[in-house]
PDB file of N, CA and C in Angstrom:
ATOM      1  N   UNK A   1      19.062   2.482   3.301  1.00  0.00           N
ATOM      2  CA  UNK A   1      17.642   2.618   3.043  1.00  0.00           C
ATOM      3  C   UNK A   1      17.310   1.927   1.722  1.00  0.00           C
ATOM      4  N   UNK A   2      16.031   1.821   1.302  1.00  0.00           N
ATOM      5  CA  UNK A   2      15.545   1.151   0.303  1.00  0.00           C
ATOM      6  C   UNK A   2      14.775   2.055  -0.630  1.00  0.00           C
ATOM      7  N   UNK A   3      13.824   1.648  -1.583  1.00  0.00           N
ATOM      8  CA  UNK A   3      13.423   2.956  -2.328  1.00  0.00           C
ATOM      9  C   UNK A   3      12.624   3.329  -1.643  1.00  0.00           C
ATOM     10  N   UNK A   4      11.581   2.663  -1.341  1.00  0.00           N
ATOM     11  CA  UNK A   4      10.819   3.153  -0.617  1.00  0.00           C
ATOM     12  C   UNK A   4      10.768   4.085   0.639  1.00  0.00           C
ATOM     13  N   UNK A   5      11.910   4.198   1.427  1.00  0.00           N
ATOM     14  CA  UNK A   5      12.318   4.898   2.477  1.00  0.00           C
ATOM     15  C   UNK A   5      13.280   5.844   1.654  1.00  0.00           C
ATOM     16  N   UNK A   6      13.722   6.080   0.595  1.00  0.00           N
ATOM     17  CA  UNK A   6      14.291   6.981  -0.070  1.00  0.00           C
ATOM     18  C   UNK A   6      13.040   7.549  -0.577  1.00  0.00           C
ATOM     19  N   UNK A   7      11.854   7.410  -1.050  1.00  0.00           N
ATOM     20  CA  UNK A   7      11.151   8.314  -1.566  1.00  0.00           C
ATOM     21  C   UNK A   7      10.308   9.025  -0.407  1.00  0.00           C
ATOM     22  N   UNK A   8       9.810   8.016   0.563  1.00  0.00           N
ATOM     23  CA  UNK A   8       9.065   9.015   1.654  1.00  0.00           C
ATOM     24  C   UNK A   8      10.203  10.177   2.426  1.00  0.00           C
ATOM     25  N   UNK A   9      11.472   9.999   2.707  1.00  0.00           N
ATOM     26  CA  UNK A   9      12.254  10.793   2.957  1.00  0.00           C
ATOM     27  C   UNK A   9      12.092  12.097   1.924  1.00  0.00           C
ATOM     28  N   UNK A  10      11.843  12.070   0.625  1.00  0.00           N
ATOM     29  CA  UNK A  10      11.656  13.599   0.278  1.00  0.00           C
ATOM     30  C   UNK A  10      10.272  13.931   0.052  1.00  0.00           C
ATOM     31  N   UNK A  11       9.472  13.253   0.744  1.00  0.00           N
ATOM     32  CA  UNK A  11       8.130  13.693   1.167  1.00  0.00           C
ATOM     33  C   UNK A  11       7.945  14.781   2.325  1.00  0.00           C
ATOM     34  N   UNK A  12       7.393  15.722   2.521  1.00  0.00           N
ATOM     35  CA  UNK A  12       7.098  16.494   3.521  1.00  0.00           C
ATOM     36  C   UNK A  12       6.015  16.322   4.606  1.00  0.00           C
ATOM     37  N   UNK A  13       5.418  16.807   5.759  1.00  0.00           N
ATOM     38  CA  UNK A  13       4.925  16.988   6.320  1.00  0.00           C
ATOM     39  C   UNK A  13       4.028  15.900   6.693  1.00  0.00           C
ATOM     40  N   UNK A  14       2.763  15.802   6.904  1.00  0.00           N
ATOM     41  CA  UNK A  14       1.509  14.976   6.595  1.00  0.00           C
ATOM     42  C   UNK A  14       1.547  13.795   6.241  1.00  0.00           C
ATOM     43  N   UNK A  15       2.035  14.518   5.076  1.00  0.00           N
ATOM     44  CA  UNK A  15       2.279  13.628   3.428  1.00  0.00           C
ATOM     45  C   UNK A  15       3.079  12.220   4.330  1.00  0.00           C
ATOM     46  N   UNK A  16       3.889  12.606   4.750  1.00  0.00           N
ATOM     47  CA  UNK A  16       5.094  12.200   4.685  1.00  0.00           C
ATOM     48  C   UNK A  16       4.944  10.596   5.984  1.00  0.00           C
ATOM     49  N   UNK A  17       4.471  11.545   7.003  1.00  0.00           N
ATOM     50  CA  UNK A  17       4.034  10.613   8.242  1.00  0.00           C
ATOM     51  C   UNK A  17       2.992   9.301   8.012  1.00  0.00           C
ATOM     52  N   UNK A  18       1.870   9.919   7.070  1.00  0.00           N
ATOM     53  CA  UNK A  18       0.934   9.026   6.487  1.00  0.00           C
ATOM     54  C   UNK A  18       1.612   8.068   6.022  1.00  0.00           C
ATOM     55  N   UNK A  19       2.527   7.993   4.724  1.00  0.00           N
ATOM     56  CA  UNK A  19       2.995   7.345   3.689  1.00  0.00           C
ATOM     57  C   UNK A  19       3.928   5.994   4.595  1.00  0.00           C
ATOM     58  N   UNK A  20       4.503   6.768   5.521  1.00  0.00           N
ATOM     59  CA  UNK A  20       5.342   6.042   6.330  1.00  0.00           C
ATOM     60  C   UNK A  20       4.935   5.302   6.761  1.00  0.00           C
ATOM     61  N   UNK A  21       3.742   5.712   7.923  1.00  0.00           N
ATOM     62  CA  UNK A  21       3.344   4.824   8.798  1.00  0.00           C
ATOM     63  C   UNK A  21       2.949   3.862   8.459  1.00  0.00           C
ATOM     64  N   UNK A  22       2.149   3.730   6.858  1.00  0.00           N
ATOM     65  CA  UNK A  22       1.604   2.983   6.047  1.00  0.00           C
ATOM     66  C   UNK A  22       2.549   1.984   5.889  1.00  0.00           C
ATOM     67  N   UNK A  23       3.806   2.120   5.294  1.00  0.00           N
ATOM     68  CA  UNK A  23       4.474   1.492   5.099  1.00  0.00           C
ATOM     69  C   UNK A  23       5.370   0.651   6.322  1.00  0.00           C
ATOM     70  N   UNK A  24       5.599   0.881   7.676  1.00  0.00           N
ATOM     71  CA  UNK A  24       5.353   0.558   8.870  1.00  0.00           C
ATOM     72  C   UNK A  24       5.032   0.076   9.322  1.00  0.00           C
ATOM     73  N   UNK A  25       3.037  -0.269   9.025  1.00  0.00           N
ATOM     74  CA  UNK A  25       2.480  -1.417   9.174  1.00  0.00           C
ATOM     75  C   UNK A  25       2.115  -2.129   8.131  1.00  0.00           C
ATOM     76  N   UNK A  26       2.807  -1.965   6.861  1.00  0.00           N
ATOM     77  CA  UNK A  26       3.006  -3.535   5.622  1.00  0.00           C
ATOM     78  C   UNK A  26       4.085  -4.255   6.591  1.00  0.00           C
ATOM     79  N   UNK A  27       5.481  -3.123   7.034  1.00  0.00           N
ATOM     80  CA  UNK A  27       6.453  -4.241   7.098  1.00  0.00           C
ATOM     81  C   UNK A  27       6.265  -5.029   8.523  1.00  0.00           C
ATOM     82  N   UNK A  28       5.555  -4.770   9.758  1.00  0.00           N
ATOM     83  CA  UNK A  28       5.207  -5.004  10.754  1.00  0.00           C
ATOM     84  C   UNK A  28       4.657  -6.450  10.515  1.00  0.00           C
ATOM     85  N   UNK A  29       3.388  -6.016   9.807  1.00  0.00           N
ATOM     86  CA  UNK A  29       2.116  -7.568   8.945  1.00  0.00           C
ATOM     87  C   UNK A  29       3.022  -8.560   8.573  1.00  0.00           C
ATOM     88  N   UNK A  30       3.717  -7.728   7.516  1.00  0.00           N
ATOM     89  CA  UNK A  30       3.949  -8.803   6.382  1.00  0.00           C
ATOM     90  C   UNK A  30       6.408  -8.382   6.582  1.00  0.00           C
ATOM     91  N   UNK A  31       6.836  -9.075   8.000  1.00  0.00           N
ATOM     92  CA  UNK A  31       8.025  -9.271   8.017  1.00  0.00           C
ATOM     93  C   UNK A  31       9.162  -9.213   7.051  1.00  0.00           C
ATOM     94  N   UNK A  32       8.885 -10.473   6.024  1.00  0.00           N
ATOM     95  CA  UNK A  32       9.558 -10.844   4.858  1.00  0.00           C
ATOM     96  C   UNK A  32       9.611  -9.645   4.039  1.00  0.00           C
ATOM     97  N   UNK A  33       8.837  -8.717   3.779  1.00  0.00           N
ATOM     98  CA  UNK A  33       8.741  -7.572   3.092  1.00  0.00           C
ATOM     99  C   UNK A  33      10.079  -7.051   2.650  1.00  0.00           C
ATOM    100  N   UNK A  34      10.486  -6.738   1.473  1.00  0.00           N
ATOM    101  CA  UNK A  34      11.381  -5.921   1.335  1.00  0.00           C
ATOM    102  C   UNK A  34      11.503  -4.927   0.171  1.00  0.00           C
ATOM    103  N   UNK A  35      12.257  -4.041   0.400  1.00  0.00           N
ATOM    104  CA  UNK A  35      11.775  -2.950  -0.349  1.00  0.00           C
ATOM    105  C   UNK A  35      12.360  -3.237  -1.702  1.00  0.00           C
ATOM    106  N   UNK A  36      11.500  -2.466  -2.996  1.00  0.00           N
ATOM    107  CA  UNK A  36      12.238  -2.747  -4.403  1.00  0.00           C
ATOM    108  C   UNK A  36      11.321  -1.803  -5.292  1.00  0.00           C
ATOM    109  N   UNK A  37      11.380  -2.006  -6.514  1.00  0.00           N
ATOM    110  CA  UNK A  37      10.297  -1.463  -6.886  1.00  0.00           C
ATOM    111  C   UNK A  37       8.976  -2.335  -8.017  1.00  0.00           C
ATOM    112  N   UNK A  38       7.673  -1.660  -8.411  1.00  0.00           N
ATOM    113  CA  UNK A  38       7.079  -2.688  -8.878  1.00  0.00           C
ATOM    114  C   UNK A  38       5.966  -1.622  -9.787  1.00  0.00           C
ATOM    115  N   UNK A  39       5.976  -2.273 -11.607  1.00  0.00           N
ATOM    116  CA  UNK A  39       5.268  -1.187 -12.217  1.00  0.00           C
ATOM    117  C   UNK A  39       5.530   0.483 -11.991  1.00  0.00           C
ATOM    118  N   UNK A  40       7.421   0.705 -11.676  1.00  0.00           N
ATOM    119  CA  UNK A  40       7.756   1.694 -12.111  1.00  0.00           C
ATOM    120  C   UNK A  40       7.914   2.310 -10.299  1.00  0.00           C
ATOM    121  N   UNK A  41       7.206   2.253  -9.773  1.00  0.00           N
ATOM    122  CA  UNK A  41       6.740   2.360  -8.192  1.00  0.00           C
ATOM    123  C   UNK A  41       7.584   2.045  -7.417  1.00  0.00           C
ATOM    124  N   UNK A  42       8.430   3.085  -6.183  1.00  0.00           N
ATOM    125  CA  UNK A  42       8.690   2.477  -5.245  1.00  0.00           C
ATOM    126  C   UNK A  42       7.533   1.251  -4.358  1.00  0.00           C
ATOM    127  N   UNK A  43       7.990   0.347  -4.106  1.00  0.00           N
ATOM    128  CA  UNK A  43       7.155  -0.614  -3.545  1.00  0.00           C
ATOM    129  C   UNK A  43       8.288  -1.774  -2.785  1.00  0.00           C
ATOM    130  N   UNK A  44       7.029  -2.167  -1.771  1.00  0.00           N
ATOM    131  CA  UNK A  44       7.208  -3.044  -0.476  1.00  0.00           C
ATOM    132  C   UNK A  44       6.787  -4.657  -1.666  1.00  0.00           C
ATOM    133  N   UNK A  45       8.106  -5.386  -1.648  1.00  0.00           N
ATOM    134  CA  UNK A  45       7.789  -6.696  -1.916  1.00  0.00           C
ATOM    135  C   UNK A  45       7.853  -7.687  -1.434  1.00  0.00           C
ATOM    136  N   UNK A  46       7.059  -8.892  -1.974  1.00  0.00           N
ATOM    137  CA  UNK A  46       6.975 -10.074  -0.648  1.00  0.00           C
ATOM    138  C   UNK A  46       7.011 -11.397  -1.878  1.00  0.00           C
ATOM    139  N   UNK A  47       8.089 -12.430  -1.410  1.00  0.00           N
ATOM    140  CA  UNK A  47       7.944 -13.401  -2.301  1.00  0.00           C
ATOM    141  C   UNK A  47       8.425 -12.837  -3.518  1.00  0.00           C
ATOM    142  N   UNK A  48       8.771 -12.187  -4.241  1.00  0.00           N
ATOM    143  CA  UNK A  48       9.299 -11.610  -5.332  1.00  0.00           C
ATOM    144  C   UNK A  48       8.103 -11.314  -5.841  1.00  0.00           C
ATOM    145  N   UNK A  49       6.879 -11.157  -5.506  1.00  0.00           N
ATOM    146  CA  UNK A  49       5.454 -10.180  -6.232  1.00  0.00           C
ATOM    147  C   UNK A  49       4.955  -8.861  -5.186  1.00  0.00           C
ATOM    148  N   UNK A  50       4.913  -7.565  -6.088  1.00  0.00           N
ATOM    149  CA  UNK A  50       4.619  -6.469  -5.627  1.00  0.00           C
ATOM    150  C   UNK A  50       3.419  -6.542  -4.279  1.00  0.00           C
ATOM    151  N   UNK A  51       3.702  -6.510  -3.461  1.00  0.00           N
ATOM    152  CA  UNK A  51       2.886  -6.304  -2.201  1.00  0.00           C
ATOM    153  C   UNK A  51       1.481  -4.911  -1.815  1.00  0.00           C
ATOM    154  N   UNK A  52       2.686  -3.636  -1.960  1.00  0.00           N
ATOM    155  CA  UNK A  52       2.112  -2.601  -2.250  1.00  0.00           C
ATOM    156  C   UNK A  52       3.173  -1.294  -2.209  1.00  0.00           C
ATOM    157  N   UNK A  53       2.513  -0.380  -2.752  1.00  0.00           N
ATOM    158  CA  UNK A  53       3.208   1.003  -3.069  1.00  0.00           C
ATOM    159  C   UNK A  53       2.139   1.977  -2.001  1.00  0.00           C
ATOM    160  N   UNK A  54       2.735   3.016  -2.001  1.00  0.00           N
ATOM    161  CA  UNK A  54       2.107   4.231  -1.643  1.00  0.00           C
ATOM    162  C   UNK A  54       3.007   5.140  -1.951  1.00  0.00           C
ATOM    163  N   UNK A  55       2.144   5.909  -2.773  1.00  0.00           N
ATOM    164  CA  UNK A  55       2.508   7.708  -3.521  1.00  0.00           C
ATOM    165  C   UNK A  55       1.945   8.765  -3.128  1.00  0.00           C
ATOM    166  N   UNK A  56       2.272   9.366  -2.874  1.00  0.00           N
ATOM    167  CA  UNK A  56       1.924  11.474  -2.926  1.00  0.00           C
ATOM    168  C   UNK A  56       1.430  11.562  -4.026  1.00  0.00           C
ATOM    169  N   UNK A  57       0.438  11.516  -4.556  1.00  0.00           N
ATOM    170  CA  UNK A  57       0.349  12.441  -6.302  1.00  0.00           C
ATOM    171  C   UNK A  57      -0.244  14.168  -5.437  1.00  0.00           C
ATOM    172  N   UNK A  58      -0.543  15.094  -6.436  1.00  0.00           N
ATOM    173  CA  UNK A  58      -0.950  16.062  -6.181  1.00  0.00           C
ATOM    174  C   UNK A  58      -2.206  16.682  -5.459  1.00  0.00           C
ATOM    175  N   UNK A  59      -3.145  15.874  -5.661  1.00  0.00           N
ATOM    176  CA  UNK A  59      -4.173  16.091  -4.724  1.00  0.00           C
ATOM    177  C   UNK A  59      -4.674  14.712  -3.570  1.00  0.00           C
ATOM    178  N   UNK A  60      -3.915  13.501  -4.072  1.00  0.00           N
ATOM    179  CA  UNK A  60      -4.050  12.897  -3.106  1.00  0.00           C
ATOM    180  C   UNK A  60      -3.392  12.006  -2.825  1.00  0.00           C
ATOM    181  N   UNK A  61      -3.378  10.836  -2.155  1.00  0.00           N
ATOM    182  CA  UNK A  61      -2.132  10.086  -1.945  1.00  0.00           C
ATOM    183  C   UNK A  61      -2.875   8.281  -2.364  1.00  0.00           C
ATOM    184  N   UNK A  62      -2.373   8.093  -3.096  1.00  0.00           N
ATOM    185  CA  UNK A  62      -2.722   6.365  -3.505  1.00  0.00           C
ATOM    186  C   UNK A  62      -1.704   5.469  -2.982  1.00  0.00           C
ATOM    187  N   UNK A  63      -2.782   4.215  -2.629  1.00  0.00           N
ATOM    188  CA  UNK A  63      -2.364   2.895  -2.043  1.00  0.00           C
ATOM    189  C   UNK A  63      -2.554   2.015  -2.914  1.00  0.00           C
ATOM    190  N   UNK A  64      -1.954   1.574  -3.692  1.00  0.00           N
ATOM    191  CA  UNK A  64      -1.700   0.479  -4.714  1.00  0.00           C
ATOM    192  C   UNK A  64      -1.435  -0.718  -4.171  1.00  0.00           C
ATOM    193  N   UNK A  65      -2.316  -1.650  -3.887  1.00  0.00           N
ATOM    194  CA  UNK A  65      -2.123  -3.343  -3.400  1.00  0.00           C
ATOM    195  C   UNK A  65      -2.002  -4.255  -4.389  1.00  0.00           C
ATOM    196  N   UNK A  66      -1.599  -4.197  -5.625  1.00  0.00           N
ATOM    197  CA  UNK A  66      -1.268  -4.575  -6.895  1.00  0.00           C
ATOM    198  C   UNK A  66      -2.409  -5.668  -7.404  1.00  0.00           C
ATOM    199  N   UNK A  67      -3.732  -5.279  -6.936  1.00  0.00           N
ATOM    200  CA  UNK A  67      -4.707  -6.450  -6.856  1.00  0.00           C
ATOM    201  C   UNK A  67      -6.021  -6.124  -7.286  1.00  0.00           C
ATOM    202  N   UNK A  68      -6.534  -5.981  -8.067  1.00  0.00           N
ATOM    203  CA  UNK A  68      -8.348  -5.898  -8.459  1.00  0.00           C
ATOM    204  C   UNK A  68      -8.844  -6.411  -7.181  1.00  0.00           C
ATOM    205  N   UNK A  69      -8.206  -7.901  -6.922  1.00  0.00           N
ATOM    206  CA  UNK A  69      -9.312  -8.678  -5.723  1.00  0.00           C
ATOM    207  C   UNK A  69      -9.488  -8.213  -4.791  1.00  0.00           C
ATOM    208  N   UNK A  70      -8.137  -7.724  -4.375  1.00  0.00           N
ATOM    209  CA  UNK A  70      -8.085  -6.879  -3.133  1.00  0.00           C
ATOM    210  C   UNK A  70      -8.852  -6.040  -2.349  1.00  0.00           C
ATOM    211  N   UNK A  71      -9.128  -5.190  -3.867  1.00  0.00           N
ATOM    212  CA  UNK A  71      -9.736  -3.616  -3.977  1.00  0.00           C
ATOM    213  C   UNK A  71     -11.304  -4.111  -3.749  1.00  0.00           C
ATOM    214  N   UNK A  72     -11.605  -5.208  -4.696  1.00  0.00           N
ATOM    215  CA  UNK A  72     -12.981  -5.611  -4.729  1.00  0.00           C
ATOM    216  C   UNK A  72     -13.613  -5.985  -3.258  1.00  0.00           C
ATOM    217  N   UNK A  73     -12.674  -6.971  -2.742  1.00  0.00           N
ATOM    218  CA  UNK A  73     -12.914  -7.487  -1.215  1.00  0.00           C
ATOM    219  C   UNK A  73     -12.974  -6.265  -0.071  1.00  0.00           C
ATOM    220  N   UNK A  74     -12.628  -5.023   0.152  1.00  0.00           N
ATOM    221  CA  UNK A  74     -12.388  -3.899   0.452  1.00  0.00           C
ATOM    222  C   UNK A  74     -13.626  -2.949   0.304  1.00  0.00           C
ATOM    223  N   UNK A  75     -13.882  -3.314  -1.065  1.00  0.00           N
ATOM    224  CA  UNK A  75     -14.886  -2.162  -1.976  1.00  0.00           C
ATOM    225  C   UNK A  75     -15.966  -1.818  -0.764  1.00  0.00           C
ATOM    226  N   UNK A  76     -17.042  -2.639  -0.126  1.00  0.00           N
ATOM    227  CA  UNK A  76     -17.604  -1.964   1.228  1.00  0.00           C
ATOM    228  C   UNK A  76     -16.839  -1.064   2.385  1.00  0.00           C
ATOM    229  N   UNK A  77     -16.055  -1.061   2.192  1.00  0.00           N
ATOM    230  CA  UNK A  77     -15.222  -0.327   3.556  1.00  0.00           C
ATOM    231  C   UNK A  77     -14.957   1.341   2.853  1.00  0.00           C
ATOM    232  N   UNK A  78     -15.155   1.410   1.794  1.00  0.00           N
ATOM    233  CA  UNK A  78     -14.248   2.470   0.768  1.00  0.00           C
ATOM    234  C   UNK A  78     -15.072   3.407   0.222  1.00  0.00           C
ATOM    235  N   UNK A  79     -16.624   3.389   1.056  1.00  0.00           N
ATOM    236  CA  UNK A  79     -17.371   4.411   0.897  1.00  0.00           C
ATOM    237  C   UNK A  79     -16.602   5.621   1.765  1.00  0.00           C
ATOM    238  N   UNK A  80     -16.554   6.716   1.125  1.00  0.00           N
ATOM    239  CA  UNK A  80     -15.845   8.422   1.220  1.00  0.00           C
ATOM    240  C   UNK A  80     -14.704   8.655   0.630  1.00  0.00           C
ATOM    241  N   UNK A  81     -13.640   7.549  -0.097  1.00  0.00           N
ATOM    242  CA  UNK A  81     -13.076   7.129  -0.796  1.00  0.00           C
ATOM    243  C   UNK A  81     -12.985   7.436  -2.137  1.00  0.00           C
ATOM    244  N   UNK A  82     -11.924   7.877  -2.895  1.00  0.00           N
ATOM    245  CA  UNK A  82     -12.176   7.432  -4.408  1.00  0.00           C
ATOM    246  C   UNK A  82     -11.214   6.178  -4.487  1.00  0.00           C
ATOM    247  N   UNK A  83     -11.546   5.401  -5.883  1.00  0.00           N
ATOM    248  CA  UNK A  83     -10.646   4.290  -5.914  1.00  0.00           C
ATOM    249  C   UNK A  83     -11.368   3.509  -6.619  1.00  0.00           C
ATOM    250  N   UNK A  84     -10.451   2.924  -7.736  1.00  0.00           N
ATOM    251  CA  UNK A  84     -10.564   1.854  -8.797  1.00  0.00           C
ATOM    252  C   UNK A  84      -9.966   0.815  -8.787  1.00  0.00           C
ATOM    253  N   UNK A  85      -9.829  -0.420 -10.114  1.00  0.00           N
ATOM    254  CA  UNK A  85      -9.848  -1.728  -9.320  1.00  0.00           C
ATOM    255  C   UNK A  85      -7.932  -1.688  -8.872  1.00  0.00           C
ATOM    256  N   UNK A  86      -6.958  -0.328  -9.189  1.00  0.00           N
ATOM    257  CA  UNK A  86      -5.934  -0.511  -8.701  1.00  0.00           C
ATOM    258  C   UNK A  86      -5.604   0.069  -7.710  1.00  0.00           C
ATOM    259  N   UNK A  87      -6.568   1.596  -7.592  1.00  0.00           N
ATOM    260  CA  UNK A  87      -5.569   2.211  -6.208  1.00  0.00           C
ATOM    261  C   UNK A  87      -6.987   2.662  -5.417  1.00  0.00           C
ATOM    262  N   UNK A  88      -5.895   2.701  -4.466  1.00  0.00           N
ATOM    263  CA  UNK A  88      -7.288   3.512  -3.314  1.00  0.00           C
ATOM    264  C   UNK A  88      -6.882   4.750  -3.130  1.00  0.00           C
ATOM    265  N   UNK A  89      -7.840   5.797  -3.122  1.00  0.00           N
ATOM    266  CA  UNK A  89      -7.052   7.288  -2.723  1.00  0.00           C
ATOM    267  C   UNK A  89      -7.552   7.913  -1.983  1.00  0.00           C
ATOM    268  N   UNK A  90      -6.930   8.966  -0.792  1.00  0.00           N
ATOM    269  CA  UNK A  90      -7.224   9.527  -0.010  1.00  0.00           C
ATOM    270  C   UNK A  90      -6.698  10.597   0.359  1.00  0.00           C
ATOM    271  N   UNK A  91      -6.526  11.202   1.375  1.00  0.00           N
ATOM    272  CA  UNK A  91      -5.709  12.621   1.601  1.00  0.00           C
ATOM    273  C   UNK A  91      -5.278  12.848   3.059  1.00  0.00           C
ATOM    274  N   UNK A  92      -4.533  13.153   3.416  1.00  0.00           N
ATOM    275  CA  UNK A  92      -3.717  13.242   5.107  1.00  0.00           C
ATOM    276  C   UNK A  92      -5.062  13.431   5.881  1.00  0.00           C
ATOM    277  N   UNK A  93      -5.674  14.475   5.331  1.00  0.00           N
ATOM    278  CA  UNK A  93      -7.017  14.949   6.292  1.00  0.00           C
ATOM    279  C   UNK A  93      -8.156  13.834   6.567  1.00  0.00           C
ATOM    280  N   UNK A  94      -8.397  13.100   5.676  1.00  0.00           N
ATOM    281  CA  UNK A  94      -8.862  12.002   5.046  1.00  0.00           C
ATOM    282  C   UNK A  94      -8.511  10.306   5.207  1.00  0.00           C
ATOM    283  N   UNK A  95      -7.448  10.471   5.790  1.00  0.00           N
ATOM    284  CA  UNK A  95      -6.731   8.872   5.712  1.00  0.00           C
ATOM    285  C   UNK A  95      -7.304   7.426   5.979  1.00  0.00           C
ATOM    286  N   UNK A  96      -7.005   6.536   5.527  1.00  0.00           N
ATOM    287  CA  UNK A  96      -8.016   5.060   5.507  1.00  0.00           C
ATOM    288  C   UNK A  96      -7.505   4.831   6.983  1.00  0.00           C
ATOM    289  N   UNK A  97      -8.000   3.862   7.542  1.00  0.00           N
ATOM    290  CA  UNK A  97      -8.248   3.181   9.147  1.00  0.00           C
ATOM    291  C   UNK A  97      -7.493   2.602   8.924  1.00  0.00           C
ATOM    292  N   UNK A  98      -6.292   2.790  10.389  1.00  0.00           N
ATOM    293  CA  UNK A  98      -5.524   1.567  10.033  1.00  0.00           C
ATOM    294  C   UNK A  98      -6.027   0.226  10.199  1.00  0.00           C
ATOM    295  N   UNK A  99      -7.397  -0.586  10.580  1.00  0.00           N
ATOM    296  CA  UNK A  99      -7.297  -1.668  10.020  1.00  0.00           C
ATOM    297  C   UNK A  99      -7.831  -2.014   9.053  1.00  0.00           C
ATOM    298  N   UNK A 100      -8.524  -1.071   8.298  1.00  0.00           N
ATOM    299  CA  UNK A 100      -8.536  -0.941   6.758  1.00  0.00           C
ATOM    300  C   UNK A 100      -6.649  -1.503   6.467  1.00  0.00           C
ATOM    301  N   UNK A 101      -5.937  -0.554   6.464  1.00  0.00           N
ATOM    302  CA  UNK A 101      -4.472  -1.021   5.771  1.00  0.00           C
ATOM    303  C   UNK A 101      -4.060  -2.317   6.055  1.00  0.00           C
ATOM    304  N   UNK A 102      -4.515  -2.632   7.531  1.00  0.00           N
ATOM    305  CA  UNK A 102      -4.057  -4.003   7.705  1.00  0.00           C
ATOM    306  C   UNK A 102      -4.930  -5.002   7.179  1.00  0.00           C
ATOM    307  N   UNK A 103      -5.989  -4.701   6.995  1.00  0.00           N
ATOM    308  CA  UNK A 103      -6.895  -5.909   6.037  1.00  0.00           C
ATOM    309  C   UNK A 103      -5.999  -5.679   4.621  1.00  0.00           C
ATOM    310  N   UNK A 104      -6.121  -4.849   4.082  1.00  0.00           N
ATOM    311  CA  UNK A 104      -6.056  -4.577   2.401  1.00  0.00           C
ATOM    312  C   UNK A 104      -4.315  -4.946   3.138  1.00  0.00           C
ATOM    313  N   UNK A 105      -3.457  -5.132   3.595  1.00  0.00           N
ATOM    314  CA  UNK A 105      -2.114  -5.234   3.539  1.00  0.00           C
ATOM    315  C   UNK A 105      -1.879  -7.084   3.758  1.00  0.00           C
ATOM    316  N   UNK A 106      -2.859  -7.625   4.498  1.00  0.00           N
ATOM    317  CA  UNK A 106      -2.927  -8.937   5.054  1.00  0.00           C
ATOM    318  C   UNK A 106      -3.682  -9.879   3.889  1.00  0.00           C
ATOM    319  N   UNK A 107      -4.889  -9.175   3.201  1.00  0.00           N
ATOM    320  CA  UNK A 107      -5.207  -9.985   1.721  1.00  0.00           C
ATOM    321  C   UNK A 107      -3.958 -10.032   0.687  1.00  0.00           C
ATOM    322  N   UNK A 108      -3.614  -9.308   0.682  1.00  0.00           N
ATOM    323  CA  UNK A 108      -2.524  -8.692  -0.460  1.00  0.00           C
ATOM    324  C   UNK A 108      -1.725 -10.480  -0.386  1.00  0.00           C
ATOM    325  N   UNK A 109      -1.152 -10.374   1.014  1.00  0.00           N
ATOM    326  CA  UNK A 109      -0.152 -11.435   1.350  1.00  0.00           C
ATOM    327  C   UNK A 109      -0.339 -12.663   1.215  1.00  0.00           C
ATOM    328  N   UNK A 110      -1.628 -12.585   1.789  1.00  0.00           N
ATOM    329  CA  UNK A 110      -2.440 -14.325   1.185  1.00  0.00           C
ATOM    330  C   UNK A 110      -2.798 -14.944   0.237  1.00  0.00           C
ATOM    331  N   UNK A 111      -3.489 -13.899  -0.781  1.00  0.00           N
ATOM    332  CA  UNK A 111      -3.102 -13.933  -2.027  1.00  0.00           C
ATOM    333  C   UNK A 111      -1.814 -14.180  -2.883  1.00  0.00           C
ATOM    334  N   UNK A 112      -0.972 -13.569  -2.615  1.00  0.00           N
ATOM    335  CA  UNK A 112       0.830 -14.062  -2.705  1.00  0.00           C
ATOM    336  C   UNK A 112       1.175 -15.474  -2.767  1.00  0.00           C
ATOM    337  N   UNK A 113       0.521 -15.517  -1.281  1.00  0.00           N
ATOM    338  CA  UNK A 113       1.273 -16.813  -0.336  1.00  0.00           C
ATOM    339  C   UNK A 113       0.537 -18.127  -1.387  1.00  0.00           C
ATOM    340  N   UNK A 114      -1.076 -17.603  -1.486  1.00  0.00           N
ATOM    341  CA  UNK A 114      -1.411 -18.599  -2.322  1.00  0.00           C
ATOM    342  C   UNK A 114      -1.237 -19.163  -3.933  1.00  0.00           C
ATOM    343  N   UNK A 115      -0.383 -17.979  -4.431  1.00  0.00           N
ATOM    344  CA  UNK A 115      -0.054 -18.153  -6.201  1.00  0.00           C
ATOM    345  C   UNK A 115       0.904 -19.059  -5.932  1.00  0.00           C
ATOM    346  N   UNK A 116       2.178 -18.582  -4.831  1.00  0.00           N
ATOM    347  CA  UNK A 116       3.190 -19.078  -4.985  1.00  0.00           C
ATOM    348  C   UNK A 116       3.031 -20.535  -4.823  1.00  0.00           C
ATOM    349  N   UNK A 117       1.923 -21.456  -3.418  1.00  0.00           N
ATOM    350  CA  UNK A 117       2.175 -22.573  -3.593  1.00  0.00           C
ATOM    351  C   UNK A 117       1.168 -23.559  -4.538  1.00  0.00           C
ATOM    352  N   UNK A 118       1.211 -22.766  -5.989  1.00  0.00           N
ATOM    353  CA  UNK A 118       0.529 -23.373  -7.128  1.00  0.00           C
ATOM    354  C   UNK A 118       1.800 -24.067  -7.723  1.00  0.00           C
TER     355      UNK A 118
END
């Protein structure tokens, strides 16, 4: 396993299925993906730049796409939402659409794809 599948493993319930699945469909999207960590964070990386994380904190669970632009390009979809220009947050009861994740997981990558061939 990787960190990332080492940390949702001592996740419980909800928590736990959410975080996964999330991470499920980064690596589905985005193949090359591999796990490491990024700004301290278990995280899904692509190209050797942080892709995205997802955490449990205590009242809710954040999606970190390591991107202001991201978040900004998104920002209409993210009404019921809290979330600033780094994480998006939500709660099991609550959870973003998955093609919310696959947009915010598919910018993430293009963005990537495009630093790298600078």
């Amino acid at each position: 396993m990787g960190e990332m599948q080492d940390y949702i493993a001592r996740l419980e319930g909800a928590e736990r299925e959410l975080v996964e699945r999330i991470r499920a469909r980064a690596v589905e999207l985005v193949p090359d993906a591999t796990e490491g960590m990024s700004y301290g964070m278990p995280a899904l990386r692509y190209r050797d730049s942080p892709l995205l994380s997802v955490m449990s904190a205590k009242d809710h669970i954040g999606l970190y796409p390591f991107s202001p632009t991201v978040v900004s390009a998104v920002e209409g979809e993210l009404e019921g939402y809290s979330w600033s220009k780094g994480t998006i947050r939500f709660t099991a009861e609550h959870p973003l659409p998955d093609a919310l994740v696959d947009l915010i997981v598919e910018l993430r990558r293009d963005e990537i794809d495009a630093a790298k061939q600078r």
